[in-house]
Protein backbone atom coordinates (compact mmCIF):
# COMPACT_ATOMS: atom_id res chain seq x y z
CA UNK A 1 -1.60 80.60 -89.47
CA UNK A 2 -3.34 83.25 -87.96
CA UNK A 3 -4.21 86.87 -89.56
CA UNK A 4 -2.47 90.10 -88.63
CA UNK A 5 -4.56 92.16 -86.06
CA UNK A 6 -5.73 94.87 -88.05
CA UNK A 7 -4.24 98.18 -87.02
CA UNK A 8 -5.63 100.07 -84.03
CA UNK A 9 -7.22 102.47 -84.61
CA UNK A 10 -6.13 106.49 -83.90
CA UNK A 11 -8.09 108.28 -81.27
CA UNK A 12 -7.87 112.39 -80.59
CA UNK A 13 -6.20 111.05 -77.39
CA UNK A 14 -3.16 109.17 -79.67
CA UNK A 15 -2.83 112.45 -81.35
CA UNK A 16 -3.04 114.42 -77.96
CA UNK A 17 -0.48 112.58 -76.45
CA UNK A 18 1.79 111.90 -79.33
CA UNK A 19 2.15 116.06 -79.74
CA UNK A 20 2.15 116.75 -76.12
CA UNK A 21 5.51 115.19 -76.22
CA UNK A 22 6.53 116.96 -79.40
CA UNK A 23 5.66 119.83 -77.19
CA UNK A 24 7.62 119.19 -74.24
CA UNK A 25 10.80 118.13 -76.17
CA UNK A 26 11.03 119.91 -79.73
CA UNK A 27 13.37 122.54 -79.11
CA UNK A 28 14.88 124.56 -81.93
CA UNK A 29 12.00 126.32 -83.94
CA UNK A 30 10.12 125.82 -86.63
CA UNK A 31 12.59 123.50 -88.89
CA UNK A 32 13.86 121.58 -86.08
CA UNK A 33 10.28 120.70 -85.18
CA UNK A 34 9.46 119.65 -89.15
CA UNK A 35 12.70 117.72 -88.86
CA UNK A 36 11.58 116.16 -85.28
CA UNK A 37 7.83 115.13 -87.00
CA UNK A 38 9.08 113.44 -89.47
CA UNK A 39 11.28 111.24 -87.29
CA UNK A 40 8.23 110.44 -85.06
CA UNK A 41 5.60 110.69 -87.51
CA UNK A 42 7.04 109.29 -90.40
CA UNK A 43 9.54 106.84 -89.13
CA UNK A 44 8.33 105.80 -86.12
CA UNK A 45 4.64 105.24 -86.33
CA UNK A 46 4.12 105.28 -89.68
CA UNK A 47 1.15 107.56 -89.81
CA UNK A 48 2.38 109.25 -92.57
CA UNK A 49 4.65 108.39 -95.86
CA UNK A 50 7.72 110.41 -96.80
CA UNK A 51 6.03 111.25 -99.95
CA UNK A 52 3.05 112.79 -98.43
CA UNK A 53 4.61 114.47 -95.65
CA UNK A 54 6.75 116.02 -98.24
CA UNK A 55 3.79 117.71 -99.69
CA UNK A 56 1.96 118.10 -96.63
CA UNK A 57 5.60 120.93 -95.83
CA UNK A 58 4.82 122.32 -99.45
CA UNK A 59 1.48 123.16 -98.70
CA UNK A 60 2.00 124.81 -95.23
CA UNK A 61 5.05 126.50 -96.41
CA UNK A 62 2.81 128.60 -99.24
CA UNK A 63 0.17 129.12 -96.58
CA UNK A 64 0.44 132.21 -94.28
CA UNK A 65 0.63 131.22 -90.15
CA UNK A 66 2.82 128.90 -88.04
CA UNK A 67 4.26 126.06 -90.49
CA UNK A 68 5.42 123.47 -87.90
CA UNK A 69 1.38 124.15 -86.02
CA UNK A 70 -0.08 123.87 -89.91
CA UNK A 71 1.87 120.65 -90.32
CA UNK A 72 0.83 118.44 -87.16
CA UNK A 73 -2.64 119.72 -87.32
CA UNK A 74 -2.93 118.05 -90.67
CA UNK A 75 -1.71 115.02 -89.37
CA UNK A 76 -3.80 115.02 -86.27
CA UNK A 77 -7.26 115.56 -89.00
CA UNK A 78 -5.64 112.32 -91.05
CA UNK A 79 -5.29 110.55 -88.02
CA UNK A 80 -8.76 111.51 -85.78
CA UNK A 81 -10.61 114.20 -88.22
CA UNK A 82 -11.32 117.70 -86.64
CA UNK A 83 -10.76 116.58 -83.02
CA UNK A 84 -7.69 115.29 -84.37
CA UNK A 85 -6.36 118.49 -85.46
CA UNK A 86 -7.36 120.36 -82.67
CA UNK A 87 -5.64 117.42 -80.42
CA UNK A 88 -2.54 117.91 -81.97
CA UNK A 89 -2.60 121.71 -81.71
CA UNK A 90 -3.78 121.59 -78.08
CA UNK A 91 -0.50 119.18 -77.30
CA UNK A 92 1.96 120.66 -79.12
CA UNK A 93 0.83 124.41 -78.08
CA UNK A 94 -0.09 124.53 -74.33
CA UNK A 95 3.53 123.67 -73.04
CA UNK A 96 5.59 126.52 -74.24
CA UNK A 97 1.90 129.01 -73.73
CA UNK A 98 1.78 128.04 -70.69
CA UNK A 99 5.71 128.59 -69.32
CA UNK A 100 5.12 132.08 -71.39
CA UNK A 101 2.28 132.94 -69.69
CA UNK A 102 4.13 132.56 -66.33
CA UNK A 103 6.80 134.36 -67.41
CA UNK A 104 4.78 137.23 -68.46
CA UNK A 105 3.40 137.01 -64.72
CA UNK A 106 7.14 136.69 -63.24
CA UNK A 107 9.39 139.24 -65.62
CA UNK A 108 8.19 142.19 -63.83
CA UNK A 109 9.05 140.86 -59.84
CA UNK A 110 12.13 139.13 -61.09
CA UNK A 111 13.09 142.67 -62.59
CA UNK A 112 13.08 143.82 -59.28
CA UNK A 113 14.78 141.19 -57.63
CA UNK A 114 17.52 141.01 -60.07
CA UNK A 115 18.21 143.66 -62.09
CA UNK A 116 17.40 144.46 -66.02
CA UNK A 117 20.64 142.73 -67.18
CA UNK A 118 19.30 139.42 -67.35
CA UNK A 119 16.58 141.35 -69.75
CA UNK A 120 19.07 142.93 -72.01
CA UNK A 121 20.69 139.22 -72.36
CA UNK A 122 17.57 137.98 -73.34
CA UNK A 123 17.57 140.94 -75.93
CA UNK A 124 20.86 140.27 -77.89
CA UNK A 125 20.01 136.69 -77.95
CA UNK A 126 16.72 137.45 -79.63
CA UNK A 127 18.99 138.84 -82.02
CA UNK A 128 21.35 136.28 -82.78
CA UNK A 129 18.66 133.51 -82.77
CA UNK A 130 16.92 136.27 -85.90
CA UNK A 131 20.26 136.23 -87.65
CA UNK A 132 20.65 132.72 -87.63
CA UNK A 133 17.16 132.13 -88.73
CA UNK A 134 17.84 134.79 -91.81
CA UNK A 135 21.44 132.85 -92.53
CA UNK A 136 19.99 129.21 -92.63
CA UNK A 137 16.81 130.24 -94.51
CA UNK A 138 19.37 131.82 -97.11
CA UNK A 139 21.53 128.70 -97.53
CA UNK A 140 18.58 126.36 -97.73
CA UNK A 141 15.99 128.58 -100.17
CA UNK A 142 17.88 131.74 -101.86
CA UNK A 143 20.21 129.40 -103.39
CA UNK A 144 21.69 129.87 -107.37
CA UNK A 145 22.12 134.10 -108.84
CA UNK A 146 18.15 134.03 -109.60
CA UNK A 147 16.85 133.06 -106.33
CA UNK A 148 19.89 135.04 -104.29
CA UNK A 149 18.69 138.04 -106.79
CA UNK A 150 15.22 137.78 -105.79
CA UNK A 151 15.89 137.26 -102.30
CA UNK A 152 17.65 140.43 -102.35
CA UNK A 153 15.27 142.43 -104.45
CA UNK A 154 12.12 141.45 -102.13
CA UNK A 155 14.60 142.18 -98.97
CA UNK A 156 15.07 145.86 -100.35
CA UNK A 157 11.10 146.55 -101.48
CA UNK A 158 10.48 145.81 -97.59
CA UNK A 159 13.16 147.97 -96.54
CA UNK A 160 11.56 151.04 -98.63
CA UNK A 161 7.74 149.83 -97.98
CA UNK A 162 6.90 148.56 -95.17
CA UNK A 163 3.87 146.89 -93.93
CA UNK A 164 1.19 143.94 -94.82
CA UNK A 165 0.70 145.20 -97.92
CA UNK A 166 4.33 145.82 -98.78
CA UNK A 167 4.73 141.88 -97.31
CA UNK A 168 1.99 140.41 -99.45
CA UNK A 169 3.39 142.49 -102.34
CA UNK A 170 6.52 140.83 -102.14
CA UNK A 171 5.49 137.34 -101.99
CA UNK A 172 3.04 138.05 -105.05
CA UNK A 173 5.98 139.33 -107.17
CA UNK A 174 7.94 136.40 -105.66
CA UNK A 175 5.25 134.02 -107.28
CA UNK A 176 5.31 136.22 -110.80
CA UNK A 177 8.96 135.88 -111.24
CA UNK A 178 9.41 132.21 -109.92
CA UNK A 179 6.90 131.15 -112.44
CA UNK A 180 8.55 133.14 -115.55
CA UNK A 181 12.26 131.88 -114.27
CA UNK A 182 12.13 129.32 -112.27
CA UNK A 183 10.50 126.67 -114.45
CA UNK A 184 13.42 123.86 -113.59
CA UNK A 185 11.49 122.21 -110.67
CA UNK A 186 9.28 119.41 -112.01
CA UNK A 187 5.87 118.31 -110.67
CA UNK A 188 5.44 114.78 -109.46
CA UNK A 189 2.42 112.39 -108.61
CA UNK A 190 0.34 112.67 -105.62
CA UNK A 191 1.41 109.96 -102.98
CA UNK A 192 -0.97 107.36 -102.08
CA UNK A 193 -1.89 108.45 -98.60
CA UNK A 194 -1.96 112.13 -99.52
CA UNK A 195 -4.72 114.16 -97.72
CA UNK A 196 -8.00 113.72 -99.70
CA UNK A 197 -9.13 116.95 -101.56
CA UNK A 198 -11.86 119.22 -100.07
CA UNK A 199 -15.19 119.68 -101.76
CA UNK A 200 -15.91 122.83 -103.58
CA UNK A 201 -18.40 124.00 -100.76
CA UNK A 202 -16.38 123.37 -98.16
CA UNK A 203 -13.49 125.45 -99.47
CA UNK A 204 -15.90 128.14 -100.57
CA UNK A 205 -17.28 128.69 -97.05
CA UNK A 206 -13.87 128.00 -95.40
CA UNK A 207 -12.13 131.28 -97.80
CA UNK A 208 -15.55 133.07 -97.02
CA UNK A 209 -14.76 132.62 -93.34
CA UNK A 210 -11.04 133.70 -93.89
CA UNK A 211 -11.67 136.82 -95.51
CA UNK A 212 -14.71 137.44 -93.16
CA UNK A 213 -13.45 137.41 -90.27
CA UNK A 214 -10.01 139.82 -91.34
CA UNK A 215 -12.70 142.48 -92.14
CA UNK A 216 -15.29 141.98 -89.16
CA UNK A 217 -13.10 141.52 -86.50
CA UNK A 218 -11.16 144.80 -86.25
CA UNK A 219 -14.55 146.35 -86.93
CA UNK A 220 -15.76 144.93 -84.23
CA UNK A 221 -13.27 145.36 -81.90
CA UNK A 222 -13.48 149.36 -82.90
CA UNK A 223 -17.57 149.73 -82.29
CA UNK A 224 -17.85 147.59 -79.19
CA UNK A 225 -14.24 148.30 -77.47
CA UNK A 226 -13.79 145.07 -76.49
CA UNK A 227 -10.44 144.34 -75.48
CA UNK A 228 -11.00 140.49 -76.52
CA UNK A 229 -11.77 141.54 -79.71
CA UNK A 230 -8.72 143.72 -79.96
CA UNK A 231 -6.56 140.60 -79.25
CA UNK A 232 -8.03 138.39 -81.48
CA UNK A 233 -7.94 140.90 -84.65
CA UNK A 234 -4.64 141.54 -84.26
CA UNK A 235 -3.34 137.67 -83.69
CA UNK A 236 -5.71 137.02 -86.34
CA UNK A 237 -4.60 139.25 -89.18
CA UNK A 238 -1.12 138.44 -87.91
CA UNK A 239 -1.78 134.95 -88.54
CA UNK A 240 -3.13 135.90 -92.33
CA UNK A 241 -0.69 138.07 -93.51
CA UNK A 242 2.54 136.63 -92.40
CA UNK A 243 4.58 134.18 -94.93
CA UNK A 244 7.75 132.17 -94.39
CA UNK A 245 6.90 130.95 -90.28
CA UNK A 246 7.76 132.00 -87.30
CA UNK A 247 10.88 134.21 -87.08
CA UNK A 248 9.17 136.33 -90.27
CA UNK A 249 5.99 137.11 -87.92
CA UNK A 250 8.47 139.24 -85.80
CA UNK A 251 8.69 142.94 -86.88
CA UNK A 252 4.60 142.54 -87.83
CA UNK A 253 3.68 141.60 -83.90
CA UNK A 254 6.47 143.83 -82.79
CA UNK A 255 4.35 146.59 -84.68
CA UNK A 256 0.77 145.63 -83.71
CA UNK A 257 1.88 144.96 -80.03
CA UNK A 258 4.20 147.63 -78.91
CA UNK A 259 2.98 150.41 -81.33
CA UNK A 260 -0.36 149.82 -79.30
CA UNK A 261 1.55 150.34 -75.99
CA UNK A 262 0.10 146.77 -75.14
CA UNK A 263 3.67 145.90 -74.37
CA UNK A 264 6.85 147.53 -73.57
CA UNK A 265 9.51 147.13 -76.23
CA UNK A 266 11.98 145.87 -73.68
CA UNK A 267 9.72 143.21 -72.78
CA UNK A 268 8.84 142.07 -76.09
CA UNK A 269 12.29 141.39 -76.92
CA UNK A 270 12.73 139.49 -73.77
CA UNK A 271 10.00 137.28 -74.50
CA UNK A 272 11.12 136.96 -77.83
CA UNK A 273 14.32 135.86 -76.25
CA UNK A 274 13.27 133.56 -73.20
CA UNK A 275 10.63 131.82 -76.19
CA UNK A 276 13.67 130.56 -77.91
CA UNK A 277 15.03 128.77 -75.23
CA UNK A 278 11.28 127.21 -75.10
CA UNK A 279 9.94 123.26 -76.81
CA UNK A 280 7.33 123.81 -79.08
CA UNK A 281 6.02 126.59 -81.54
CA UNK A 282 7.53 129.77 -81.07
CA UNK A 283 5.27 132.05 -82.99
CA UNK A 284 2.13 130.24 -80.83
CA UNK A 285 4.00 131.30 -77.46
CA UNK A 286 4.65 134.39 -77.83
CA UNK A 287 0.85 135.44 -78.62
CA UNK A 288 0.38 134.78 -74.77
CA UNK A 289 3.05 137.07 -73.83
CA UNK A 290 0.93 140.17 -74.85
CA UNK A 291 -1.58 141.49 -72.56
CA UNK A 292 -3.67 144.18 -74.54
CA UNK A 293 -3.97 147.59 -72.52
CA UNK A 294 -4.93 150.54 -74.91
CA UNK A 295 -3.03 154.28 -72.88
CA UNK A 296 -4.16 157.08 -73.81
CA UNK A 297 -7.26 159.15 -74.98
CA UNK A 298 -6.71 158.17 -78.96
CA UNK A 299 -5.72 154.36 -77.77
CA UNK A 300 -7.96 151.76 -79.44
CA UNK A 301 -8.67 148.09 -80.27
CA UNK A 302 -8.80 149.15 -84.09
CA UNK A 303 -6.74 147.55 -86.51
């Protein structure tokens, strides 16, 4: 009887093509996407167990960014290393960027051509699709008096400080009081196929690079003026100082953005709106719907 071919082999390509779908087809946001990798992912090829890919949504849950990006670029690096990763982010990004881009091209003759009420629809569906977002996050995390009590607590410190700091604040006293009260969730054993850890000197230089780059990049963007620069601090300390995925990065881009007259506030919520309706990651999109354009004699690219 004759052996089983051995597997083939993953190539960035797989990975490329396998979230170019995801990115053509995963409508919903950020936990219908999770829910749509594990059916492909998980069920379908195989690439990952249930056990792992459990932890794998642990880990990118605690970390600050895009949860549903953080979650297939891991399994593009298991599958094809680096160029895996960046495979996977390519294919499941450049969809919904690139219909946002073209909208951000478009809004401003179809304005003309049609009117602004097709804008202020966009704009009260940006707000139902938040207050969903806010209602099924409740059900599925603030759940029991504690967590609904700390929920509440951290909803009203944000209300009365606002900000990054105020944000990272939050989630730090979030930490403090789910370690002194919530001690009834158990730890279990790593999975088999769970990502293999990182070497010390890897992480070191990788944090190094983190915190780096939050400093020297809005520096940067203040000596040289470079409107490049400008962008790419504020995505990037977006990126690093929003929790919870991508309906929480909201009010913080709304702030950066249209504070900085780099968009008009009718516009943002219209892209905010027309990304909903949008496959792939939301909070990814709508970083190509700003177009930075300092007005003004005190107008900079500073943070």
């Amino acid at each position: 009887m004759d052996a089983a071919p051995p597997p083939k082999a993953v190539t960035p390509l797989d990975v490329f093509l396998a979230f170019l779908k995801q990115g053509l087809t995963a409508f919903g946001g950020p936990v219908a996407h999770l829910g749509y990798f594990r059916r492909e992912f998980v069920e379908r090829r195989g690439w990952i167990s249930d056990a792992a890919y459990a932890d794998l949504l642990a880990l990118c849950h605690f970390l600050p960014g895009p949860a549903s990006s953080q979650v297939g670029m891991a399994i593009g690096l298991r599958q094809a290393g680096l160029a895996g990763a960046l495979a996977a982010f390519a294919g499941f990004t450049l969809p919904a960027a690139t219909l946002m881009i073209a909208f951000a091209f478009l809004a401003p003759r179809l304005e003309l051509a049609l009117g602004s009420g097709w804008i202020h629809g966009l704009k009260i569906a940006a707000a139902a699709v938040v207050l969903q977002a806010l209602v099924q996050m409740a059900r599925a995390l603030a759940r029991g008096p504690i967590r609904a009590g700390m929920a509440l607590r951290a909803a009203a410190g944000l209300v009365i400080a606002q900000g990054p700091v105020a944000q990272v604040g939050a989630i730090l006293a979030g930490g403090a009081f789910g370690f002194a009260l919530l001690r009834d969730v158990g730890g279990t054993e790593a999975p088999e196929d769970a990502l293999p850890p990182v070497d010390t000197g890897s992480a070191v230089i990788a944090l190094t690079l983190f915190a780096g780059l939050l400093l020297a990049l809005p520096l940067l963007a203040t000596l040289l003026q470079n409107p490049g620069l400008g962008l790419a601090a504020v995505f990037y300390r977006t990126g690093a100082l929003v929790f919870g995925g991508g309906h929480v990065v909201l009010p913080l881009l709304e702030r950066e953005v249209v504070h900085r007259a780099w968009i008009d506030p009718d516009l943002f919520l219209a892209g905010y709106g027309m990304v909903q309706a949008l496959p792939g990651p939301c909070s990814a999109s709508r970083g190509s719907w700003a177009r930075p354009r300092p007005s003004g004699p005190g107008a900079s690219w500073a943070a």
